[in-house]
N, C-alpha and C. Protein backbone atom coordinates (compact mmCIF):
# COMPACT_ATOMS: atom_id res chain seq x y z
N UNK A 1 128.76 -10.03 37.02
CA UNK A 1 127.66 -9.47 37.81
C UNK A 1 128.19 -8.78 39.06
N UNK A 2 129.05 -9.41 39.78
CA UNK A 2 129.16 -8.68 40.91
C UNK A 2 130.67 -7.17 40.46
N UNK A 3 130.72 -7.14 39.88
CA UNK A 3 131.46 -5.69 39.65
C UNK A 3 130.04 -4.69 39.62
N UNK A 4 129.24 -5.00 38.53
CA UNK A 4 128.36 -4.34 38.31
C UNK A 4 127.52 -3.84 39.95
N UNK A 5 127.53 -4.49 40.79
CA UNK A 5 126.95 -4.16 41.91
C UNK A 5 126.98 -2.68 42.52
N UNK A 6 128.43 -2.17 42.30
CA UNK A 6 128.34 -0.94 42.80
C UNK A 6 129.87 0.07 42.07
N UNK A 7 129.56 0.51 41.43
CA UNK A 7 130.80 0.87 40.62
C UNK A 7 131.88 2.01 41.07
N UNK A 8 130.87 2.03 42.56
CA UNK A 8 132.50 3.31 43.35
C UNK A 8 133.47 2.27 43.73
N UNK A 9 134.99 2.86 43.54
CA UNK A 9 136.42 2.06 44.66
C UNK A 9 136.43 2.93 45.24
N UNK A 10 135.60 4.20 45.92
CA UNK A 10 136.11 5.08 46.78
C UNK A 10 136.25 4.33 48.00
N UNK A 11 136.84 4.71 49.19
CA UNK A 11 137.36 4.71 50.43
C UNK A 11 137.36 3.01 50.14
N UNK A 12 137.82 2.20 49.48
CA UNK A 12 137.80 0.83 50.21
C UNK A 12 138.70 0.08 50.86
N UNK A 13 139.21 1.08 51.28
CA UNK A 13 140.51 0.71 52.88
C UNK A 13 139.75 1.60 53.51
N UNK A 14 138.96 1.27 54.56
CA UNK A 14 138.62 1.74 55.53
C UNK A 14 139.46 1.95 57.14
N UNK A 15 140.23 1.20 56.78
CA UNK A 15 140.80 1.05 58.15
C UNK A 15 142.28 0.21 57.68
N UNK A 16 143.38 0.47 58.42
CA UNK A 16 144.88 -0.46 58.09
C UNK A 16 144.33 -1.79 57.99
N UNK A 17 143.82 -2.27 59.15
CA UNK A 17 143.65 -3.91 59.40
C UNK A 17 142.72 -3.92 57.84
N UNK A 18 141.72 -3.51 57.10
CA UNK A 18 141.28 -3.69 55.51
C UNK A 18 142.37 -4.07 54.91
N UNK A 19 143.44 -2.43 54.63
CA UNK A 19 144.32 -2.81 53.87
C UNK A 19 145.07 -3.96 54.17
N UNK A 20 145.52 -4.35 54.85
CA UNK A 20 146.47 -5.65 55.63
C UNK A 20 145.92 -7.17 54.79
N UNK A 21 144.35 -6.76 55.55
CA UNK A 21 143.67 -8.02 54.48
C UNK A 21 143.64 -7.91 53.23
N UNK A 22 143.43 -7.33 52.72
CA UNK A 22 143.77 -6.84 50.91
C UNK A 22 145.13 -7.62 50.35
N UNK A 23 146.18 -7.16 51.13
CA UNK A 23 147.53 -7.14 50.68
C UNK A 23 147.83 -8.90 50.50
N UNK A 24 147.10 -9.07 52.04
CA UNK A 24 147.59 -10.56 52.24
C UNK A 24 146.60 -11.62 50.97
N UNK A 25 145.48 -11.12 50.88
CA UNK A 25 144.77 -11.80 49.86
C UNK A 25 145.34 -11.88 48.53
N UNK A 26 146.41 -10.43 47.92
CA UNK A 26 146.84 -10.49 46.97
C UNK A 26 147.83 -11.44 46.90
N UNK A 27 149.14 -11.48 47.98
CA UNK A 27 150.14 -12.31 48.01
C UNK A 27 149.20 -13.84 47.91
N UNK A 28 148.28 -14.00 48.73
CA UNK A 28 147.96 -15.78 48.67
C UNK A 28 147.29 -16.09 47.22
N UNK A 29 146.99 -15.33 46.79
CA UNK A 29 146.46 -15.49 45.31
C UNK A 29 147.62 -15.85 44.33
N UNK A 30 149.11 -14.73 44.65
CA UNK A 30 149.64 -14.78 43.49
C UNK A 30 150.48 -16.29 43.73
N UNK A 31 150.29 -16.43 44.96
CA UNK A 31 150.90 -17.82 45.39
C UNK A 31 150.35 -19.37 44.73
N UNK A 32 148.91 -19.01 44.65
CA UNK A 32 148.18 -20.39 44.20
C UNK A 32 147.45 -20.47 43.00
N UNK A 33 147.57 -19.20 42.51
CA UNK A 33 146.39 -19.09 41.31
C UNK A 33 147.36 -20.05 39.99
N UNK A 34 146.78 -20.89 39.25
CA UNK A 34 147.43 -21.08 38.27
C UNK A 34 147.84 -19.83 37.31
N UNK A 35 149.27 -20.29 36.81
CA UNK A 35 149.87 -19.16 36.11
C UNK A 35 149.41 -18.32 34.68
N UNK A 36 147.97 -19.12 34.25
CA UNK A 36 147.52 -18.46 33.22
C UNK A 36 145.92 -17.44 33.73
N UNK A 37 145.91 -17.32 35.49
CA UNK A 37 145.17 -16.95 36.00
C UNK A 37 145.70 -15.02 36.17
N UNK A 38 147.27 -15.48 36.75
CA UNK A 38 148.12 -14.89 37.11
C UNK A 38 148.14 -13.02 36.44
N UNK A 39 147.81 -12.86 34.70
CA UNK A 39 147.73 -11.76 34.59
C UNK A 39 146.13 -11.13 34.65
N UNK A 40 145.49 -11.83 35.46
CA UNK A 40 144.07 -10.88 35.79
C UNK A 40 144.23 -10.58 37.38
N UNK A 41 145.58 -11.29 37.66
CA UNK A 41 145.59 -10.64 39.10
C UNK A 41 146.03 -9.60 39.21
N UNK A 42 145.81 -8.20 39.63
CA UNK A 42 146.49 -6.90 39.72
C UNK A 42 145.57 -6.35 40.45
N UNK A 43 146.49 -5.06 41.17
CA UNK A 43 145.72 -4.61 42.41
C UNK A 43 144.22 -3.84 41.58
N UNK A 44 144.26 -3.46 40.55
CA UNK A 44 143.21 -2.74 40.11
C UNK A 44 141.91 -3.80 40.39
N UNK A 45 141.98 -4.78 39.97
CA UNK A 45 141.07 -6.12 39.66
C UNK A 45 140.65 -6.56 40.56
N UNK A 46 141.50 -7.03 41.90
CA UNK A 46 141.42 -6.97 43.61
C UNK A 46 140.62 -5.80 43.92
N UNK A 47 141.16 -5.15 43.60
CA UNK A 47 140.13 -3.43 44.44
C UNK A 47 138.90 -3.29 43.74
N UNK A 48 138.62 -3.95 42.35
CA UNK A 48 137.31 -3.13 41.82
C UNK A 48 136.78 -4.46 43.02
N UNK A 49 136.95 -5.22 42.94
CA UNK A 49 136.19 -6.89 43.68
C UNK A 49 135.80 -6.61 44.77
N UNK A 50 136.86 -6.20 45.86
CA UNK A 50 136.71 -5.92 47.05
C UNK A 50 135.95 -4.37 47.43
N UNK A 51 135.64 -3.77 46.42
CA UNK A 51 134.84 -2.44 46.54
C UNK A 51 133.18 -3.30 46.45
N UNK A 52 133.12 -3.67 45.85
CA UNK A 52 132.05 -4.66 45.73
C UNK A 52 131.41 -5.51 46.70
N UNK A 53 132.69 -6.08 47.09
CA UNK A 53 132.53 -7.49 48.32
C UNK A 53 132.06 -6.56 49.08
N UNK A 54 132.50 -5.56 50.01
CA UNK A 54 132.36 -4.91 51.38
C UNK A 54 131.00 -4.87 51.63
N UNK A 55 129.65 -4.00 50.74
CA UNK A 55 128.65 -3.92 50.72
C UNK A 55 128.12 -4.86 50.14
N UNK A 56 128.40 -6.15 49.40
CA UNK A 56 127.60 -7.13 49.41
C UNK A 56 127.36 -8.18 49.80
N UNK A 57 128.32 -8.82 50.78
CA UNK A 57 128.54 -9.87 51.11
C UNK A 57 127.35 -10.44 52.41
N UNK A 58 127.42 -11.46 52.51
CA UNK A 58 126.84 -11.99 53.83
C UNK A 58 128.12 -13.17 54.34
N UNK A 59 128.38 -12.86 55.85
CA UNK A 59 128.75 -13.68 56.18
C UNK A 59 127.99 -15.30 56.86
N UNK A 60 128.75 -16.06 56.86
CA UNK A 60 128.16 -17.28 57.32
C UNK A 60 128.66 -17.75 58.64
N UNK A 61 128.02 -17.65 59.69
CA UNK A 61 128.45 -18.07 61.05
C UNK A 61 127.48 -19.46 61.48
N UNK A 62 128.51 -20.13 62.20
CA UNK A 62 128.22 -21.37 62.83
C UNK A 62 126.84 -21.10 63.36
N UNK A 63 126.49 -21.95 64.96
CA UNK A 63 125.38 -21.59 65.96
C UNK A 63 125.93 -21.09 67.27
N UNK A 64 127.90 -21.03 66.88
CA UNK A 64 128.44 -20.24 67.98
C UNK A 64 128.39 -19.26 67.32
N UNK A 65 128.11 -17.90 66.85
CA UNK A 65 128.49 -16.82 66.40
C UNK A 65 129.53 -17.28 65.86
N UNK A 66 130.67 -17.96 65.41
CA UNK A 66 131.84 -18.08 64.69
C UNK A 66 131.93 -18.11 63.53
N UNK A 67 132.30 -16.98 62.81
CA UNK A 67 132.23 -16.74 61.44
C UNK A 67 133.31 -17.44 60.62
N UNK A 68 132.55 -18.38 59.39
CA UNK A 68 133.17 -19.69 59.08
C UNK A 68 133.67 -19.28 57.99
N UNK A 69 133.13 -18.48 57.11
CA UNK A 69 133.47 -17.42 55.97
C UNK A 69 132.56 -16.57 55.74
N UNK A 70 132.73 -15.96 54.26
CA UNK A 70 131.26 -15.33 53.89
C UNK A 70 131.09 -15.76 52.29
N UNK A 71 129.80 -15.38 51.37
CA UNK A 71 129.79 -15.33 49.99
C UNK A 71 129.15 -14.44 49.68
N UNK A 72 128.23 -14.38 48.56
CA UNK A 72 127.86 -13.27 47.77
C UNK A 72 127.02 -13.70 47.11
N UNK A 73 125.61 -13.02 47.16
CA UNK A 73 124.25 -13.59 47.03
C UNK A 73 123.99 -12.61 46.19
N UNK A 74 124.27 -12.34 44.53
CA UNK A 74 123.44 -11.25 43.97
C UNK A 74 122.52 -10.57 44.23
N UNK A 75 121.22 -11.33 44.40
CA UNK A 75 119.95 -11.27 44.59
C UNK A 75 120.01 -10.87 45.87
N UNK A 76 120.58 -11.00 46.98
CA UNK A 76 120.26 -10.76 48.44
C UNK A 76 120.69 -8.95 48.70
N UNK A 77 121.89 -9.07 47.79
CA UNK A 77 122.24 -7.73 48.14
C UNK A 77 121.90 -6.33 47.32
N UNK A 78 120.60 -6.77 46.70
CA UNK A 78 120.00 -5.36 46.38
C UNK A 78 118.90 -4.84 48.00
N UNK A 79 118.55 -5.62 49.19
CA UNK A 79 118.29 -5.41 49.86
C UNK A 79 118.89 -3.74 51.03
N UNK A 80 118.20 -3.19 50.65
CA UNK A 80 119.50 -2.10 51.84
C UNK A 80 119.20 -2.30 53.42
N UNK A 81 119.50 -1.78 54.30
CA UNK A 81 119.46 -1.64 55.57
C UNK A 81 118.67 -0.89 56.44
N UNK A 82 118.61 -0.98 56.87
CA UNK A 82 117.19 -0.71 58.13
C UNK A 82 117.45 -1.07 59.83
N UNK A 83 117.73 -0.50 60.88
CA UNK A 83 117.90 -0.74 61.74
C UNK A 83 116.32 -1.14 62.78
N UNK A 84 115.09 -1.34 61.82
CA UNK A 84 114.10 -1.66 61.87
C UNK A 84 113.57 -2.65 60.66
N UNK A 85 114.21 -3.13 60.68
CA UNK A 85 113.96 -4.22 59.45
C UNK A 85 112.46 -5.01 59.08
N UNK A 86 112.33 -5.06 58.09
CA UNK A 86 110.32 -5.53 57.39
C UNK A 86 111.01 -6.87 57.11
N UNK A 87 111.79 -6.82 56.71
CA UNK A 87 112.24 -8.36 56.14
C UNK A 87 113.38 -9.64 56.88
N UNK A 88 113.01 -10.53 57.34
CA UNK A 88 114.38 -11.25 58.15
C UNK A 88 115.05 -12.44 57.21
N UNK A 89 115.96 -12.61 57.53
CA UNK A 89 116.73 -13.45 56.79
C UNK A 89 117.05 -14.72 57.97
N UNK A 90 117.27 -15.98 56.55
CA UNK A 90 117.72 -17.44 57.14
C UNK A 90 118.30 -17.61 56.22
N UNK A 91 119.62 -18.48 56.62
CA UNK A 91 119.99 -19.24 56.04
C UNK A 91 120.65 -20.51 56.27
N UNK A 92 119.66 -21.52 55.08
CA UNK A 92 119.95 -23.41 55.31
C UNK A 92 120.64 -23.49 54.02
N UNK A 93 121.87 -24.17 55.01
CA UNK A 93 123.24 -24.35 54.05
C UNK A 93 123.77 -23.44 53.40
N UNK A 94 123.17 -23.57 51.75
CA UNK A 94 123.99 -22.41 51.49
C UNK A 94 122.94 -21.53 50.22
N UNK A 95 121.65 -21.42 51.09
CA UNK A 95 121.00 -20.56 50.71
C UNK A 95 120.33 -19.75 51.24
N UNK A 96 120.11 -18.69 51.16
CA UNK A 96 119.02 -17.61 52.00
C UNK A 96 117.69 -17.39 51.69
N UNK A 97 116.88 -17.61 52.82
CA UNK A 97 115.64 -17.39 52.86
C UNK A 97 115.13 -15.96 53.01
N UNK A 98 114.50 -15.19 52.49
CA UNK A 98 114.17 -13.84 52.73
C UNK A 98 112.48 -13.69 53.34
N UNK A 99 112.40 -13.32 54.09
CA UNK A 99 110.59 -13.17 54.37
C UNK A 99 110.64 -11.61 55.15
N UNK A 100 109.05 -11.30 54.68
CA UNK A 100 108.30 -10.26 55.32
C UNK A 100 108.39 -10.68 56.80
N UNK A 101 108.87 -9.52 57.72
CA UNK A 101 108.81 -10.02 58.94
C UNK A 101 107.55 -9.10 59.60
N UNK A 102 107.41 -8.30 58.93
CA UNK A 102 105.69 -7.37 59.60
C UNK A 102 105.35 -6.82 58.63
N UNK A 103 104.12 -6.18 58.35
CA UNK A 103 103.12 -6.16 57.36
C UNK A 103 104.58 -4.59 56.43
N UNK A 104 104.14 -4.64 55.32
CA UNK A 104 104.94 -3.73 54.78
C UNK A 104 104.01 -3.17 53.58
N UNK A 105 103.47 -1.96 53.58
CA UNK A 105 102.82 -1.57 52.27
C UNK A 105 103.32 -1.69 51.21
N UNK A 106 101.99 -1.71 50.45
CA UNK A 106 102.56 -2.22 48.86
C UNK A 106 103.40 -0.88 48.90
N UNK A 107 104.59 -1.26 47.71
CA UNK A 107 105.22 0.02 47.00
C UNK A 107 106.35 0.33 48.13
N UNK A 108 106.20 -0.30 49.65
CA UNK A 108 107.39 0.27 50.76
C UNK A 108 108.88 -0.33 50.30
N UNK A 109 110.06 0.19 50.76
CA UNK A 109 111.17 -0.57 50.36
C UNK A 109 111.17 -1.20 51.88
N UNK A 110 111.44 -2.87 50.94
CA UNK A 110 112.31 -3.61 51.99
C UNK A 110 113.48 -3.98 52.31
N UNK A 111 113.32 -3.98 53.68
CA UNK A 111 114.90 -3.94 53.82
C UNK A 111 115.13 -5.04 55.23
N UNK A 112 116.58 -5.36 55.20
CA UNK A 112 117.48 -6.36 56.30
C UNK A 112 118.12 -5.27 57.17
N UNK A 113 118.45 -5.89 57.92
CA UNK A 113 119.51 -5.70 59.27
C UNK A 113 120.75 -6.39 58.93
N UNK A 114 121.97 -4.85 58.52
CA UNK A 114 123.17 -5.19 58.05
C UNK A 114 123.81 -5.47 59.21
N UNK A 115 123.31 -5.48 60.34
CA UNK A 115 124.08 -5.34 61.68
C UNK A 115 122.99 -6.50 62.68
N UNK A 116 122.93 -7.80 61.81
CA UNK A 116 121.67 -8.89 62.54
C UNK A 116 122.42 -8.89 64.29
N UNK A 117 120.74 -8.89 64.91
CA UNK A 117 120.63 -9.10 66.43
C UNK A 117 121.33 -7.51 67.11
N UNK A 118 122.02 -6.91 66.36
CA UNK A 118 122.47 -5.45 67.18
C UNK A 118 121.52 -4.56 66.99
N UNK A 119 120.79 -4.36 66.47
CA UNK A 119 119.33 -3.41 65.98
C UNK A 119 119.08 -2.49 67.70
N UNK A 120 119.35 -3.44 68.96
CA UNK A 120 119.04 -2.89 69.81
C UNK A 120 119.91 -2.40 70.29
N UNK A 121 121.27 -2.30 70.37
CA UNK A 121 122.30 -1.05 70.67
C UNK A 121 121.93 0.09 70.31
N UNK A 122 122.62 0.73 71.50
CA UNK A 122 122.36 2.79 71.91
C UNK A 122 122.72 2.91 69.98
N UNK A 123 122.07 3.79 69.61
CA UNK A 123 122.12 4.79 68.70
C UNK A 123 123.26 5.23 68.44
N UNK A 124 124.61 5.58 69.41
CA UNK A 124 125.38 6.25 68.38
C UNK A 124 126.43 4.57 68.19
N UNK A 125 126.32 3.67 68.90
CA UNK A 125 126.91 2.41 68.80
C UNK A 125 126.51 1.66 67.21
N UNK A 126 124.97 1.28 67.07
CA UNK A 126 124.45 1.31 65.93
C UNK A 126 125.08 2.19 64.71
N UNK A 127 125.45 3.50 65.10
CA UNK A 127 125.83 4.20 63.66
C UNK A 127 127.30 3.85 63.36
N UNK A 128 128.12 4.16 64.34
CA UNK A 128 129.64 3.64 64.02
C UNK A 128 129.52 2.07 63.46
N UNK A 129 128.55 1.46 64.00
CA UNK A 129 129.48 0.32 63.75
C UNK A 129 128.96 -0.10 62.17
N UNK A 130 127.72 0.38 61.91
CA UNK A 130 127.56 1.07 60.23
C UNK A 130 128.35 1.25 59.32
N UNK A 131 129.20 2.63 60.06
CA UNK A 131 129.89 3.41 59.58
C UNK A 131 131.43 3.02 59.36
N UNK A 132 131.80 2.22 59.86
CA UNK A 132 132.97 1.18 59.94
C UNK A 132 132.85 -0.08 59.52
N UNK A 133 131.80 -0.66 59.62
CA UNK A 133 131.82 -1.97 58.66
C UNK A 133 131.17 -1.78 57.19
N UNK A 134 130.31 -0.64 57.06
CA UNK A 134 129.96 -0.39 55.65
C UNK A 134 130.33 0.94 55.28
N UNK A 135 130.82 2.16 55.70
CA UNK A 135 130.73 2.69 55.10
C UNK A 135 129.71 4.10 55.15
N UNK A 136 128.31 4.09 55.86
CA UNK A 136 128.16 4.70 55.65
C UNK A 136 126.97 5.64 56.99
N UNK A 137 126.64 6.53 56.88
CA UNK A 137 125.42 7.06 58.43
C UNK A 137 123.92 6.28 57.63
N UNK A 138 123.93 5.41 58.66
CA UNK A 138 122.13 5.01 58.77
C UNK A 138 121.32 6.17 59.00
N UNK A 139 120.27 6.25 58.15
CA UNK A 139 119.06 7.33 58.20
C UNK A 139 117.86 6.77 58.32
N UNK A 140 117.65 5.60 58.65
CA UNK A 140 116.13 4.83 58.67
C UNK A 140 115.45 5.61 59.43
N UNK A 141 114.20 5.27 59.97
CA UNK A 141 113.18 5.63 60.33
C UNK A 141 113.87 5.77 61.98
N UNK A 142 114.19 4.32 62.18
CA UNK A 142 114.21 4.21 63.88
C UNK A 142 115.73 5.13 64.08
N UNK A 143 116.80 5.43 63.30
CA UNK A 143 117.69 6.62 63.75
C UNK A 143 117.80 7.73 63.71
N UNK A 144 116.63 8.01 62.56
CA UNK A 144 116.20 9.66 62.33
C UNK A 144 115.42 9.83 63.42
N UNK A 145 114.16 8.92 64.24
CA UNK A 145 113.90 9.12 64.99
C UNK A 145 114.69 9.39 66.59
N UNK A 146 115.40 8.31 66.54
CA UNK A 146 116.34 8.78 67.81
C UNK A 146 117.52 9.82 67.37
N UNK A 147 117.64 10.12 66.57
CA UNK A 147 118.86 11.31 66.23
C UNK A 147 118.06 12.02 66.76
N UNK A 148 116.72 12.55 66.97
CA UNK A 148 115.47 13.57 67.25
C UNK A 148 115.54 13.54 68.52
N UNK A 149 115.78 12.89 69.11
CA UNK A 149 115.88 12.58 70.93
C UNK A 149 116.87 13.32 70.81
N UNK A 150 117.97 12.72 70.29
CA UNK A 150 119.64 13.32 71.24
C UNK A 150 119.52 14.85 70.85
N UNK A 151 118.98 15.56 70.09
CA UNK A 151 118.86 17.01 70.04
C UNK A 151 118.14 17.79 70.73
């Protein structure tokens, strides 16, 4: 299931420090995986995974902000992004709660905040940091609208 999630490997080194983590994930794998694990490890197999992981994951942080790891919620991540979000997320233990957070017409897409609690950073802060942790320019409602200001 989760290959199927998104079937581009384009750009998924975004940045050295990505690749770095990549590399090191491959070495600790080939280090511990039992040896009949060993020929499904190859960078192709790593990269389709991690093309995948980037846009689907949720991380899991303490009640300090301290991010403890992350996993991968099939179901959570057909949700897209919204820097005005209809829908908020919880999560107890190790499941996620999804709810309507304001009225949303039938037929509207709902959507999360890939960037939880930053929603209120300046506009071009909001887009980089988009654009560097996923990948891609936010077009929601609330940045098409302020893209309309800065012009």
């Amino acid at each position: 299931l989760l290959l199927m999630l998104n079937p581009s490997t384009d750009k998924i080194y975004p940045t050295i420090e990505a690749l770095g983590n990549m590399t090191t994930a491959y070495v600790q794998l080939l280090a511990i995986l039992p040896t009949p694990l060993l020929q499904y490890t190859t960078r192709e197999t790593l990269e389709a995974v991690i093309a995948r992981d980037i846009g689907n994951s949720f991380g899991i942080n303490d009640d300090f902000a301290e991010e403890l790891g992350y996993g991968i919620w099939p179901e959570a991540s057909f949700f897209n992004h919204s820097c005005a979000p209809n829908v908020s997320r919880l999560r107890i233990n190790r499941r996620w709660l999804f709810e309507i957070s304001r009225d949303a017409p039938a037929g509207s897409e709902l959507c999360i905040s890939y960037i939880r609690g930053d929603e209120l950073l300046p506009f071009t802060e909001r887009q980089e940091r988009l654009r560097s942790g996923w990948g891609f320019v936010c077009v929601c409602s609330k940045c098409e609208e302020e893209a309309k200001q800065l012009t």
